[in-house]
C-alpha atoms as a PDB file:
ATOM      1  CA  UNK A   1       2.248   4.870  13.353  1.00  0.00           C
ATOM      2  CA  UNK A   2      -1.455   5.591  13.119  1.00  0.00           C
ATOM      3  CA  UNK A   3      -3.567   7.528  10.955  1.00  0.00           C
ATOM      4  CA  UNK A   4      -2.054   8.763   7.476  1.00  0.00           C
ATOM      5  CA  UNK A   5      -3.136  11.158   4.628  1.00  0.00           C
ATOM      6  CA  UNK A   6      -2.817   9.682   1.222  1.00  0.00           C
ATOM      7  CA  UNK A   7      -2.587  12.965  -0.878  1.00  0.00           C
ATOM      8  CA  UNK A   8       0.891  13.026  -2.609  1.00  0.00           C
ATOM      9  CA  UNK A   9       2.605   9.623  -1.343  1.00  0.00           C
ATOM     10  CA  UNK A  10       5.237   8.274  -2.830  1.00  0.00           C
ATOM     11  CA  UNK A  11       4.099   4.374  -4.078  1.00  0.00           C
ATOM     12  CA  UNK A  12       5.698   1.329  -5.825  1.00  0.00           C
ATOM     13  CA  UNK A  13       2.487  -0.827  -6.435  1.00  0.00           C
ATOM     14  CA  UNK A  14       2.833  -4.574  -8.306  1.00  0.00           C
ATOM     15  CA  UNK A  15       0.308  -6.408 -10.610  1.00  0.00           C
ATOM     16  CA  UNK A  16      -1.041  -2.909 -11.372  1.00  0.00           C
ATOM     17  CA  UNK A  17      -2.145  -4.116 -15.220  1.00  0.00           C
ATOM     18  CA  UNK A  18      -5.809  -5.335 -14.219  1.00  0.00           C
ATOM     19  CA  UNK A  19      -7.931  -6.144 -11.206  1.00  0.00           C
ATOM     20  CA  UNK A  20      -7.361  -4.977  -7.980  1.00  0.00           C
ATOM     21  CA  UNK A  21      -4.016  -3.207  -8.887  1.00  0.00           C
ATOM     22  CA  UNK A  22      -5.442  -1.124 -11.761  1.00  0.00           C
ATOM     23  CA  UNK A  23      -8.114   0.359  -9.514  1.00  0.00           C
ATOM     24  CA  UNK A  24      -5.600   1.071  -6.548  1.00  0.00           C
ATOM     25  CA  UNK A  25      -3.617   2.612  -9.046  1.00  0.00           C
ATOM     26  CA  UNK A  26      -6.554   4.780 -10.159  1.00  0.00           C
ATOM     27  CA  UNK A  27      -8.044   5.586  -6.530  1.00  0.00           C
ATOM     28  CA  UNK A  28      -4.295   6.372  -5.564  1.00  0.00           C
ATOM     29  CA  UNK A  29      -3.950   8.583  -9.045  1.00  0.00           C
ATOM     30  CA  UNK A  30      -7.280  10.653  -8.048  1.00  0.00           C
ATOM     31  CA  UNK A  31      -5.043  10.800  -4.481  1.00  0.00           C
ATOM     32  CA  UNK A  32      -2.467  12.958  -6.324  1.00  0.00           C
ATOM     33  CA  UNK A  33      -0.179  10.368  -5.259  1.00  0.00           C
ATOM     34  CA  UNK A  34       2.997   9.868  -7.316  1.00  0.00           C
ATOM     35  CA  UNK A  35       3.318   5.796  -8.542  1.00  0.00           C
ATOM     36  CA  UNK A  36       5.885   3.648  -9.738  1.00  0.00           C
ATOM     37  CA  UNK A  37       4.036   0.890 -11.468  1.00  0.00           C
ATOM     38  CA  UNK A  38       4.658  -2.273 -12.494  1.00  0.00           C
ATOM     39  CA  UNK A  39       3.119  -5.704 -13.983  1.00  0.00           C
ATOM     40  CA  UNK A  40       3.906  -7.433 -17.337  1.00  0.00           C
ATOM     41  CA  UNK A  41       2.017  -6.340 -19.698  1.00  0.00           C
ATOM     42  CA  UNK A  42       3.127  -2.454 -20.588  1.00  0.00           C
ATOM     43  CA  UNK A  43      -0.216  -2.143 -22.862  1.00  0.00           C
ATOM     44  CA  UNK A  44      -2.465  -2.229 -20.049  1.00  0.00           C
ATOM     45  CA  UNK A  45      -0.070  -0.684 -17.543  1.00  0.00           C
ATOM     46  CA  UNK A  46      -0.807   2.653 -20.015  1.00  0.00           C
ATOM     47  CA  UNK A  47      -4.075   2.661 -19.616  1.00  0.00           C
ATOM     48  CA  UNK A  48      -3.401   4.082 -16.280  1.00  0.00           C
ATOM     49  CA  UNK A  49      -2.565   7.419 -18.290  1.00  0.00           C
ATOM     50  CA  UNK A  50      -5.992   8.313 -18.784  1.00  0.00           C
ATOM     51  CA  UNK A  51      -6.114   8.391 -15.208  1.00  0.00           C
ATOM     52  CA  UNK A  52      -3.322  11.002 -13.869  1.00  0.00           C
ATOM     53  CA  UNK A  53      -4.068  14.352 -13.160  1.00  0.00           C
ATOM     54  CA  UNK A  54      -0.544  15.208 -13.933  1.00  0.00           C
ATOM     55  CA  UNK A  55       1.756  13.752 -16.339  1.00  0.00           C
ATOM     56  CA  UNK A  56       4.344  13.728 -13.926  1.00  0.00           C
ATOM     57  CA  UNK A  57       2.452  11.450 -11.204  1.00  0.00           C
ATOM     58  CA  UNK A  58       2.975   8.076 -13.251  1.00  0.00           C
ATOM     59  CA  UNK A  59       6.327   6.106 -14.085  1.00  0.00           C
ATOM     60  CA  UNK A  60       5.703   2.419 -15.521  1.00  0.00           C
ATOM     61  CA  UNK A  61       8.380  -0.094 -15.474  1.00  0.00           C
ATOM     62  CA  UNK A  62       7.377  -3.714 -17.313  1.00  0.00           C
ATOM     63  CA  UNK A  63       8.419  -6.731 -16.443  1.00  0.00           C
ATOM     64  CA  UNK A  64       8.190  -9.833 -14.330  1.00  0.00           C
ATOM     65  CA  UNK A  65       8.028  -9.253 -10.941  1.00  0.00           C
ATOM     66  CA  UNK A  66      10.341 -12.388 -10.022  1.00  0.00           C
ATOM     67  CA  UNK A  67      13.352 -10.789 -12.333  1.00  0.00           C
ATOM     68  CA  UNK A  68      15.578  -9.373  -9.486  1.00  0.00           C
ATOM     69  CA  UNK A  69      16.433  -6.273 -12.093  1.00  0.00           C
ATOM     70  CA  UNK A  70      13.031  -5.370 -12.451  1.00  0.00           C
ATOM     71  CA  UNK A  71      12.444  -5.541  -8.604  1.00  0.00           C
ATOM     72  CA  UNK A  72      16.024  -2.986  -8.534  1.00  0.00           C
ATOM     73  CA  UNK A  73      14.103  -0.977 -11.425  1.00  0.00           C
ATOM     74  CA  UNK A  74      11.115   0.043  -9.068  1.00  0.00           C
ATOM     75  CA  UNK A  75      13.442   1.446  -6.211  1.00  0.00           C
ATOM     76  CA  UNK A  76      15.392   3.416  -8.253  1.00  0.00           C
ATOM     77  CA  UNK A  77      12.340   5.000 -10.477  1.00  0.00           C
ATOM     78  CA  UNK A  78      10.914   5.737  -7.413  1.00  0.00           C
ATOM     79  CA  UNK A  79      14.040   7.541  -5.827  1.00  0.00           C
ATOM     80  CA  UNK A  80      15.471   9.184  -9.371  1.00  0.00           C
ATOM     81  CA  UNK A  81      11.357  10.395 -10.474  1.00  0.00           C
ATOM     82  CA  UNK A  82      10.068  11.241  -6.612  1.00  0.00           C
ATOM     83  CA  UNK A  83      12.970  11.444  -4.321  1.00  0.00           C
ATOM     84  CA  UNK A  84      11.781   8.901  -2.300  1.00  0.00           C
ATOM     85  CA  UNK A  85       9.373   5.969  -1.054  1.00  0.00           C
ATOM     86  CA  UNK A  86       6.626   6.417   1.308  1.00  0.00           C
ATOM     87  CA  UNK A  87       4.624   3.079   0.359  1.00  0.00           C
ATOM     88  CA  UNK A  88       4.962  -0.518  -0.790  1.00  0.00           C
ATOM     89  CA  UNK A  89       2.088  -2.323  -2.347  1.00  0.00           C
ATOM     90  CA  UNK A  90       2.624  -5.719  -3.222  1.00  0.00           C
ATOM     91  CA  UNK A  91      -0.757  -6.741  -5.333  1.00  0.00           C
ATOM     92  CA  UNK A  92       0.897  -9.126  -8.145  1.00  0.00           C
ATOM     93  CA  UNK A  93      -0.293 -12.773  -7.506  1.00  0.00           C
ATOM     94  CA  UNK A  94      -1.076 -15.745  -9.522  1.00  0.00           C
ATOM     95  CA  UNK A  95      -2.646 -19.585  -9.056  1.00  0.00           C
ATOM     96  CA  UNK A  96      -2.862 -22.793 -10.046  1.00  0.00           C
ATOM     97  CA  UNK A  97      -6.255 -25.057  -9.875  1.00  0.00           C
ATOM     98  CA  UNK A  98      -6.427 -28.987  -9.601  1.00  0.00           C
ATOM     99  CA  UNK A  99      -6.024 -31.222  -6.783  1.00  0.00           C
ATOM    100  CA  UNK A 100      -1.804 -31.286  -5.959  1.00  0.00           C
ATOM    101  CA  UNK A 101      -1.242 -34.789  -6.949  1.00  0.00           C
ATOM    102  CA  UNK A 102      -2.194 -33.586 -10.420  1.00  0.00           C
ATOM    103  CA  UNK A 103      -0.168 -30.582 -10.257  1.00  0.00           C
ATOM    104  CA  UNK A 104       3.609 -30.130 -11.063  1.00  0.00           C
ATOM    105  CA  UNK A 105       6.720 -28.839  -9.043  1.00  0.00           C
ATOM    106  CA  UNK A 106       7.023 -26.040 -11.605  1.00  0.00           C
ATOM    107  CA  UNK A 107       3.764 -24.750 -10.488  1.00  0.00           C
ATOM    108  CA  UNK A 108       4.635 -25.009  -6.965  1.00  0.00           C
ATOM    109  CA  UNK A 109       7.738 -23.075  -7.299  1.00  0.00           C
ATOM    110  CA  UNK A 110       6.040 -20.196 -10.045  1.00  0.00           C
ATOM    111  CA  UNK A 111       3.425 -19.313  -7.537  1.00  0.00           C
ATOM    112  CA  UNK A 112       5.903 -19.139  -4.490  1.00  0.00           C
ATOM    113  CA  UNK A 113       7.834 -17.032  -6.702  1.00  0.00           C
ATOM    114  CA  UNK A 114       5.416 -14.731  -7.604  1.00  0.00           C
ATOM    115  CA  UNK A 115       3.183 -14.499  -4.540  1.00  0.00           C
ATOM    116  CA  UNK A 116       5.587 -15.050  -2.067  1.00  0.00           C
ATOM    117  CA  UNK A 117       9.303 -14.463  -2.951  1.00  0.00           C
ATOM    118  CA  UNK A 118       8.891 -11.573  -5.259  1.00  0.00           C
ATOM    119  CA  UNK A 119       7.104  -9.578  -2.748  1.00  0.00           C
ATOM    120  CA  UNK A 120       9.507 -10.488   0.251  1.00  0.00           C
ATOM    121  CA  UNK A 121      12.435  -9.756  -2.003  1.00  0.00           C
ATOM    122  CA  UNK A 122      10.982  -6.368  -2.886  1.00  0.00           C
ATOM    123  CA  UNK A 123       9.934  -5.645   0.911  1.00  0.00           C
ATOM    124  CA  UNK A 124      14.096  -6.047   1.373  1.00  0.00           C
ATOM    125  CA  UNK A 125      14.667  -3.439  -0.771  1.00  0.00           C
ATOM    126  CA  UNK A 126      12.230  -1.107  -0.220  1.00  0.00           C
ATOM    127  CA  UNK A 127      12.824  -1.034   3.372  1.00  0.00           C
ATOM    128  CA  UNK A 128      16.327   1.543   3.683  1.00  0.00           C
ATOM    129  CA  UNK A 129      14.210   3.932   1.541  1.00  0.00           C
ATOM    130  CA  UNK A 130      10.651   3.784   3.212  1.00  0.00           C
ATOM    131  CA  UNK A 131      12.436   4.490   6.182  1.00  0.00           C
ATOM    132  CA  UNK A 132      13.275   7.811   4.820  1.00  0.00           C
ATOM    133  CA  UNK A 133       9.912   7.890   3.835  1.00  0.00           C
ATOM    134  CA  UNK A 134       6.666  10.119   5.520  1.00  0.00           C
ATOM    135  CA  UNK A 135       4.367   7.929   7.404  1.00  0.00           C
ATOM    136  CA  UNK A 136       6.194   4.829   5.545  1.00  0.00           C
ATOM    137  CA  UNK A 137       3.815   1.843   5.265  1.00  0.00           C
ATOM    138  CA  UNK A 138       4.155  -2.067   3.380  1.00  0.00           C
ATOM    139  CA  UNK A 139       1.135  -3.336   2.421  1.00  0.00           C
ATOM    140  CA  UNK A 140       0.529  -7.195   0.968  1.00  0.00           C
ATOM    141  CA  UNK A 141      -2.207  -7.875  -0.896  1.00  0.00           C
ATOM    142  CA  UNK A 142      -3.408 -12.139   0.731  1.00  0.00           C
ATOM    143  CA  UNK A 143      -6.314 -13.476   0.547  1.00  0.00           C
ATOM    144  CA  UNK A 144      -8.547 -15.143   2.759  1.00  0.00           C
ATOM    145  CA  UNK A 145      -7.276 -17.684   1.953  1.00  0.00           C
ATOM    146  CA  UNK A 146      -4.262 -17.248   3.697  1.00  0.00           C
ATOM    147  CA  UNK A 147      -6.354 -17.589   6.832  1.00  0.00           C
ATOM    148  CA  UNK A 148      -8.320 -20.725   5.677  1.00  0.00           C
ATOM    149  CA  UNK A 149      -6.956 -23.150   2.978  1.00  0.00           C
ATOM    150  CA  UNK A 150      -9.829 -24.617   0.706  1.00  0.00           C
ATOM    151  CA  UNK A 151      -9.379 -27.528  -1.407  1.00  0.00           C
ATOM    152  CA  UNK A 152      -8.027 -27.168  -5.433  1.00  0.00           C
ATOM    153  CA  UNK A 153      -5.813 -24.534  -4.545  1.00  0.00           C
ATOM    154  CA  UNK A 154      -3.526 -25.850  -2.419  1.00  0.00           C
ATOM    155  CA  UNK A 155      -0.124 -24.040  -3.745  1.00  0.00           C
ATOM    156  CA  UNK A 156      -2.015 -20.986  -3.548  1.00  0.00           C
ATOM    157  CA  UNK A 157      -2.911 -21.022  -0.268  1.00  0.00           C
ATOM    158  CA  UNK A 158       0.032 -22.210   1.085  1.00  0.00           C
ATOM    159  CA  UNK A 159       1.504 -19.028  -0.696  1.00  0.00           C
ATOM    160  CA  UNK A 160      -0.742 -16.714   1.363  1.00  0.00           C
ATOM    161  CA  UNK A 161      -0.338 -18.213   4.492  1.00  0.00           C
ATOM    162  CA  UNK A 162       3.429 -17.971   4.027  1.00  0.00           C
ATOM    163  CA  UNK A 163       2.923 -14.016   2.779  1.00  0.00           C
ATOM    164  CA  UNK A 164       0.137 -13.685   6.024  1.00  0.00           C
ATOM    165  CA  UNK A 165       2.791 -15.330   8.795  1.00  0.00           C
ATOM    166  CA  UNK A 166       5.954 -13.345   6.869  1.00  0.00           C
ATOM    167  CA  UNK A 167       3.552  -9.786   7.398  1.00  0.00           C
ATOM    168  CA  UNK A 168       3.151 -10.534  11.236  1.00  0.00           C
ATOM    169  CA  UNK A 169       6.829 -11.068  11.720  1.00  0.00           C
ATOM    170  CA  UNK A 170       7.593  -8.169   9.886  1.00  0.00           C
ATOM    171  CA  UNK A 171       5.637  -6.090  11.621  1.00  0.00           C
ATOM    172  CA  UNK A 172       6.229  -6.665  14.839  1.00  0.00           C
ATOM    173  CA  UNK A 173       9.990  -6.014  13.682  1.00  0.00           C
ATOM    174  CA  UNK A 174       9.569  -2.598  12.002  1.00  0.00           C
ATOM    175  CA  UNK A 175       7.090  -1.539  14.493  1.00  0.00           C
ATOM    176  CA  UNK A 176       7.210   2.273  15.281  1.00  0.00           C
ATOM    177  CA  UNK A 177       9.366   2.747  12.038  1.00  0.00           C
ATOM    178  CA  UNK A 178       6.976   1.140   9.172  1.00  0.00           C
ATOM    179  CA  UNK A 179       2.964  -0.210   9.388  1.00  0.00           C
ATOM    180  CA  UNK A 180       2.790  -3.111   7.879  1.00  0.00           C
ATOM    181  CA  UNK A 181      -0.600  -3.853   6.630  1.00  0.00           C
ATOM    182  CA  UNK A 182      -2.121  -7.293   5.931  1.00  0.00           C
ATOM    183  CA  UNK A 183      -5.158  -6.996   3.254  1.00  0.00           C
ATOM    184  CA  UNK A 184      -7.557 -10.470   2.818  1.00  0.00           C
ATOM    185  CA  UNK A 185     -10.203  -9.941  -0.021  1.00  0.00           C
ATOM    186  CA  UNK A 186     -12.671 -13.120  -1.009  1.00  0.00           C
ATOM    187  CA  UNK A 187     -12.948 -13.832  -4.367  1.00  0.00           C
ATOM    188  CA  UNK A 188     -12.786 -10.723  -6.668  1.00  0.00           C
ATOM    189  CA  UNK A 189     -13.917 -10.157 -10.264  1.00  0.00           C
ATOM    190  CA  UNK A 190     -10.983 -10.040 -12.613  1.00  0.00           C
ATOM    191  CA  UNK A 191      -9.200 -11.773 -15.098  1.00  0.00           C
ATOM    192  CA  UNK A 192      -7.188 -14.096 -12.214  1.00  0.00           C
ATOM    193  CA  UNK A 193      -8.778 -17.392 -13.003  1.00  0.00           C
ATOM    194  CA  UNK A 194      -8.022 -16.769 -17.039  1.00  0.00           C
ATOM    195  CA  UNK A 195      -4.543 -16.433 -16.092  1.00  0.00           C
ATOM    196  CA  UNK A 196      -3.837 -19.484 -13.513  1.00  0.00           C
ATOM    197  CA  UNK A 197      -0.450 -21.129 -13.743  1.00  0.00           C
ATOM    198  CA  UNK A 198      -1.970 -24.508 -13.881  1.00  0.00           C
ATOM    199  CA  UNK A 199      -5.402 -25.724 -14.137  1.00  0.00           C
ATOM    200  CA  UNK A 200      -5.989 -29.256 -13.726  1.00  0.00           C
ATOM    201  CA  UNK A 201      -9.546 -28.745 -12.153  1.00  0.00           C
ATOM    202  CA  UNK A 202     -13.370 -30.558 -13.652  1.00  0.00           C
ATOM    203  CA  UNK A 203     -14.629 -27.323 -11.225  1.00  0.00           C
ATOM    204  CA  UNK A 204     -15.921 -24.297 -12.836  1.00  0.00           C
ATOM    205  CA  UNK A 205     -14.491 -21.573 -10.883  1.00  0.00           C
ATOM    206  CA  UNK A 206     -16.341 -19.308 -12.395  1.00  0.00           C
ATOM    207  CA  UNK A 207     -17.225 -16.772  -9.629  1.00  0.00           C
ATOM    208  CA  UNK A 208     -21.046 -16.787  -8.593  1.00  0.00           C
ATOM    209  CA  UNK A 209     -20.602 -14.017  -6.188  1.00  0.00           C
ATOM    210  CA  UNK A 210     -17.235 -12.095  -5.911  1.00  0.00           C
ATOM    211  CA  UNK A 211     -16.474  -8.318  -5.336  1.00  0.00           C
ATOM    212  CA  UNK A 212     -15.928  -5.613  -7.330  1.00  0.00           C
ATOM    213  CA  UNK A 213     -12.011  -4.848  -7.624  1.00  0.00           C
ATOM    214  CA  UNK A 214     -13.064  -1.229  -6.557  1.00  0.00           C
ATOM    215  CA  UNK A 215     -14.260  -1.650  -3.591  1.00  0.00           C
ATOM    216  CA  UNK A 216     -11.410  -4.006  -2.484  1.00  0.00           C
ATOM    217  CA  UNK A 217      -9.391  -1.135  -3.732  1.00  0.00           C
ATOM    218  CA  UNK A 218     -11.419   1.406  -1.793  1.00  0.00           C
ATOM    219  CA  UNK A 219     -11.797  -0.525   1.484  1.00  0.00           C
ATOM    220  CA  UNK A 220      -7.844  -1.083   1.261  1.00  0.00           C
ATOM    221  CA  UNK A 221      -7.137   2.618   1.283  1.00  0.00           C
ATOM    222  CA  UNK A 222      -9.275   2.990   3.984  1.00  0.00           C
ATOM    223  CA  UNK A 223      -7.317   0.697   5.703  1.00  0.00           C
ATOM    224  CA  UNK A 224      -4.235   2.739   5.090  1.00  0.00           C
ATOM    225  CA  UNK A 225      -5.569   6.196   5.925  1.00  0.00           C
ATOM    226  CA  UNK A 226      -6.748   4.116   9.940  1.00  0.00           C
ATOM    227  CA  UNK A 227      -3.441   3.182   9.906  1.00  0.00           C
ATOM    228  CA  UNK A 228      -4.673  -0.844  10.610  1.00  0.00           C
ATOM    229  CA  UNK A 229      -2.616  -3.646  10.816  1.00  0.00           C
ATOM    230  CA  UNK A 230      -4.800  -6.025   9.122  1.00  0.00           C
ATOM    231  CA  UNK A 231      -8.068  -6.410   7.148  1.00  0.00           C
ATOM    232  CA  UNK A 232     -10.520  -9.147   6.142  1.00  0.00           C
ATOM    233  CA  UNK A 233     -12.944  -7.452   3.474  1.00  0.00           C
ATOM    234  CA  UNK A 234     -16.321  -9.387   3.750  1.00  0.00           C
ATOM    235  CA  UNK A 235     -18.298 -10.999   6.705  1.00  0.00           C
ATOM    236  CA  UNK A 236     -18.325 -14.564   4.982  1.00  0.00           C
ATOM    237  CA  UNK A 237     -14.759 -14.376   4.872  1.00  0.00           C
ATOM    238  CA  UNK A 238     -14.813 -13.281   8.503  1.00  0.00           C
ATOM    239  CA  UNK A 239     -16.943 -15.914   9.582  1.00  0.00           C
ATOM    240  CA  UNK A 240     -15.194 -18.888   8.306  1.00  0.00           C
ATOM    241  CA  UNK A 241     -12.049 -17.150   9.642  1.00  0.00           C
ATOM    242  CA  UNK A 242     -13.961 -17.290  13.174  1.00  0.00           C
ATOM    243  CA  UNK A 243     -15.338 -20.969  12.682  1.00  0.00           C
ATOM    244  CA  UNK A 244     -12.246 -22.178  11.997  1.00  0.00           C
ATOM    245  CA  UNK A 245     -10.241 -20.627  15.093  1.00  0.00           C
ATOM    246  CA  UNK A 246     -13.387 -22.321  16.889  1.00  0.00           C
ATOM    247  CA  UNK A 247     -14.093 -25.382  15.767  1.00  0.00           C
ATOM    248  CA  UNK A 248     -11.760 -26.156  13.242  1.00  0.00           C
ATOM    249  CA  UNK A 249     -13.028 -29.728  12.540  1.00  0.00           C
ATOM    250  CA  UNK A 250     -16.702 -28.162  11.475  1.00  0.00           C
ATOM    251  CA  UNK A 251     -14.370 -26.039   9.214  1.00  0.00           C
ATOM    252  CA  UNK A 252     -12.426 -28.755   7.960  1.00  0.00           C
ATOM    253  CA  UNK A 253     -16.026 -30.560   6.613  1.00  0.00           C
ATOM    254  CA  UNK A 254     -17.881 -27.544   5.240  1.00  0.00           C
ATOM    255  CA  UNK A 255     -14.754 -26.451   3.049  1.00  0.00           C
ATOM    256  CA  UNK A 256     -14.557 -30.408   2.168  1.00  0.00           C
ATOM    257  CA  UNK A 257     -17.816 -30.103   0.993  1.00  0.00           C
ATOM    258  CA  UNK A 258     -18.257 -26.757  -0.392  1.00  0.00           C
ATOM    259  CA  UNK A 259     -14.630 -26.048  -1.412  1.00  0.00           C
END
């Protein structure tokens, strides 16, 4: 489908209380785009108001992305406040840290819920009405670590590599009717590691180096507007991606070493 404008789309975007999904929702809001937002905690979710150039560009729904009524929620605020859907983004994601033997099936089944589920759920929803939509596009928020699994977070990444092989499918489906755009950040600043599901970990994880949310947030809008299909956001990340396509067993030691 190519190249797209941004100015005035039509978005449903998840996790949007912090992070990476506050400052899409703020680039987008500067966009003149009209969102639908939606994470659990309504007092942050507000803080987007500050942002809007027009009262009428914002709509926030609270609530747990698993809950199949709040998923229903989003489509219909979207349809009954904006007459439509032009673009998915599902950003909402949580983790658990800790070797697996340590960890518990609850946490296992919370993070596929959230990360992997929820997101696939709303995708089947959105679908009937982004194909009403103007340049109608999906976009899932991974991680590069949904290209190489690391040690500690093991439900995690098996989360992202099920949302990374479920985007690849799905486009290759929709193609010529929706994009589908996979988006792989490294390790961002924000409040994901106070917020794990599980943490069973003697690591600090800590970030040393990470990016900024914005510029994940800016880099994935560019993404959108070229109309790509997929996106790794640094050349570390990009690297290790390579080495382990390449010589997967020199992979295999350096994240067994260096996590």
């Amino acid at each position: 489908m190519g190249r797209r404008k941004l100015d005035s789309l039509r978005v449903i975007l998840t996790g949007a209380s912090s992070g990476i999904g506050f400052e899409l929702a703020k680039q987008l809001l500067k966009k003149k785009c009209r969102l639908v937002v939606t994470a659990r905690r309504e007092e942050h979710l507000d803080r987007l108001r500050q942002h809007v150039l027009d009262q009428e560009q914002l709509e926030v729904v609270p609530g747990d992305i698993t809950d199949p009524s709040i998923r229903r929620r989003l489509i219909t605020a979207s349809l009954e406040r904006f007459g439509g859907l032009d673009m998915l983004i599902n950003n909402a994601g949580v983790s658990g840290l800790g070797k697996f033997v340590d960890s518990s099936e609850s946490c296992l089944r919370k993070i596929m819920e959230v990360n992997f589920f929820a997101p696939v759920e709303m995708i089947r929803l959105a679908v009937p009405e982004l194909e009403k939509g103007t340049k109608p596009i999906i976009v899932n928020i991974s991680s590069v670590l949904g290209h190489r699994a690391v040690p500690e977070k093991s439900e995690y990444c098996a989360s992202k590599f099920a949302l990374h092989g479920f985007s690849d499918s799905l486009r290759a489906e929709l193609a010529g009717r929706i994009d589908v755009l996979l988006v792989s950040p490294s390790t961002t600043q924000s409040e994901f590691f106070e917020n794990v599901v599980e943490n069973h970990s003697q690591r600090d994880w800590t970030p040393k180096k990470a990016m900024l949310p914005e510029v994940v947030a800016r880099k994935t809008l560019q993404a959108i507007r070229a109309g790509k299909h997929e996106v790794i956001l640094t050349m570390g990340a990009k690297g290790l991606v390579l080495l382990d396509r390449l010589a997967p067993t020199i992979a295999d030691k350096m994240v067994q070493r260096f996590g």
